[in-house]
C-alpha atoms as a PDB file:
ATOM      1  CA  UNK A   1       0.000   0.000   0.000  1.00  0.00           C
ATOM      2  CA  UNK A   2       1.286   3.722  -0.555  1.00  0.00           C
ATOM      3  CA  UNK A   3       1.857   6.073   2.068  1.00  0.00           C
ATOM      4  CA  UNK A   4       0.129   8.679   0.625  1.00  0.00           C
ATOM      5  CA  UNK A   5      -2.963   6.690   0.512  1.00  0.00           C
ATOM      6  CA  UNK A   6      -4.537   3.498  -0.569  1.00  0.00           C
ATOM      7  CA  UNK A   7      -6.224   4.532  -4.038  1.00  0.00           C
ATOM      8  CA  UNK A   8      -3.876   6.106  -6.364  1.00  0.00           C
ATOM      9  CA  UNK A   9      -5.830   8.469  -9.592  1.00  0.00           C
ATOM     10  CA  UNK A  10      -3.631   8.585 -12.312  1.00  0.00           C
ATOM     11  CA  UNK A  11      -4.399  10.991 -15.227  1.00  0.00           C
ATOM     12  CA  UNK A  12      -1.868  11.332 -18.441  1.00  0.00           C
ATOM     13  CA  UNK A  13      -1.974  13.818 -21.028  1.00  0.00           C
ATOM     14  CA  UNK A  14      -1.357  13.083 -25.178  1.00  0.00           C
ATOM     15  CA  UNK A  15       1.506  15.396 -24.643  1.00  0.00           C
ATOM     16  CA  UNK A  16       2.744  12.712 -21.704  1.00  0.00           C
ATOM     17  CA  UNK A  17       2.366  15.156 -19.101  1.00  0.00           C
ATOM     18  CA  UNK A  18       0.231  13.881 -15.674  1.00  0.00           C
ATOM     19  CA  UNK A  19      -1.501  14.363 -12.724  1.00  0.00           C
ATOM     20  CA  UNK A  20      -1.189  12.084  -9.721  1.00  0.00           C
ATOM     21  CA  UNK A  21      -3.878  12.170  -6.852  1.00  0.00           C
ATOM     22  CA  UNK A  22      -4.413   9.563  -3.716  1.00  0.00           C
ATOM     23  CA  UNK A  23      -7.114   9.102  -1.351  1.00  0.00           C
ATOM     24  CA  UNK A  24      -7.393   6.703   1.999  1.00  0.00           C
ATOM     25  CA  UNK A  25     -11.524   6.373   1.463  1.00  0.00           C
ATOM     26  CA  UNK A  26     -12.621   4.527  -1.681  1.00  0.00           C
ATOM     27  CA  UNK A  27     -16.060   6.377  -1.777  1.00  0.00           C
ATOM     28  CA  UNK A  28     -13.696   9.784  -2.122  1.00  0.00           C
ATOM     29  CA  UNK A  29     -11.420   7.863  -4.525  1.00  0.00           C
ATOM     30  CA  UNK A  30     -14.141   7.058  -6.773  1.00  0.00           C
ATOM     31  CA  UNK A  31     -16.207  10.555  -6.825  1.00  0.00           C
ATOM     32  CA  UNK A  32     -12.650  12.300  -7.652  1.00  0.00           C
ATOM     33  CA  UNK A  33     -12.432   9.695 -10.954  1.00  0.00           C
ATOM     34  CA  UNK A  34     -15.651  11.040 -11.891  1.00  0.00           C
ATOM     35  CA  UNK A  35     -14.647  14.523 -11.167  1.00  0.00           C
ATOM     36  CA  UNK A  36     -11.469  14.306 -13.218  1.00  0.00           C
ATOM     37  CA  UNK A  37     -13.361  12.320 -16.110  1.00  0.00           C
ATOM     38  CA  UNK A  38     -15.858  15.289 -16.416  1.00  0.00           C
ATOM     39  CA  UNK A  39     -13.633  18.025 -16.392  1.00  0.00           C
ATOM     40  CA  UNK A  40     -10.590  16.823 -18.090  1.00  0.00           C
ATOM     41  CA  UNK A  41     -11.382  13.685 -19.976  1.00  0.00           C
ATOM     42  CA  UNK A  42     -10.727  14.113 -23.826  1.00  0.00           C
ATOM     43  CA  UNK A  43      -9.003  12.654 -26.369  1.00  0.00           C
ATOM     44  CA  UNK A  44      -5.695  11.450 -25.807  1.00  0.00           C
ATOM     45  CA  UNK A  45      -6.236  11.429 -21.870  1.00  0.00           C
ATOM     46  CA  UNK A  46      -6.188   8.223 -19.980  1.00  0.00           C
ATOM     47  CA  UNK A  47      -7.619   8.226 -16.173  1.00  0.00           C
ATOM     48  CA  UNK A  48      -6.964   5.069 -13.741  1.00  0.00           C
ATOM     49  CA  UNK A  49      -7.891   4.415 -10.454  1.00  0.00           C
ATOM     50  CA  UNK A  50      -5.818   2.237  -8.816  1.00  0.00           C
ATOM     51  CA  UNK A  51      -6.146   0.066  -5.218  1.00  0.00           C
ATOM     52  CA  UNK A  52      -2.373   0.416  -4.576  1.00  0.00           C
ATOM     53  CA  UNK A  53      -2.918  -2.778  -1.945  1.00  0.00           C
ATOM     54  CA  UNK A  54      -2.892  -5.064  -4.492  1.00  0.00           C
ATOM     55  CA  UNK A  55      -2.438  -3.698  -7.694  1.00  0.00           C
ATOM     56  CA  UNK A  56      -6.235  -3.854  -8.942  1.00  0.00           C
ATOM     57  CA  UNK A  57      -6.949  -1.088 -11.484  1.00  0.00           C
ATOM     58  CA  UNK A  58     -11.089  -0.008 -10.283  1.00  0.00           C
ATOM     59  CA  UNK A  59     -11.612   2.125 -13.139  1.00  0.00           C
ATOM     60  CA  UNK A  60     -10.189   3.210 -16.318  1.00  0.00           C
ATOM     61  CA  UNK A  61     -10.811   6.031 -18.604  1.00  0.00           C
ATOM     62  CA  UNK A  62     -11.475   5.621 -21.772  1.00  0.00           C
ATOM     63  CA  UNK A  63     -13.201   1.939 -20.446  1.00  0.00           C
ATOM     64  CA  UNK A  64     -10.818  -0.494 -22.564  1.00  0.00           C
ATOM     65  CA  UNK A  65     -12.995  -3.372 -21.842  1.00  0.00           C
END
């Protein structure tokens, strides 16, 4: 698990620039996803939501699936 807190938010930019954010509380973790999906998802961004205790990726942005 990270220090700086359990679920790690992940955003990179087309120009490979990025924006790193973690949270203890998965409820917080998740409404900050949505936050960063609305106001900076486009094209060539990519979003993940990691649960840094083991590894498990929650969400993605875009959904690769």
């Amino acid at each position: 698990m990270d220090d700086a807190g359990r679920y790690h938010l992940h955003l990179t930019l087309a120009s490979g620039r990025g924006m790193h954010g973690w949270w203890n509380d998965e409820v917080t973790a998740r409404r900050q996803f949505r936050g960063w999906v609305g106001e900076r998802g486009r094209a060539g961004t990519r979003i993940t939501l990691t649960d840094t205790a083991d590894g498990t990726v929650i969400h993605r942005w875009p959904d690769e699936a």
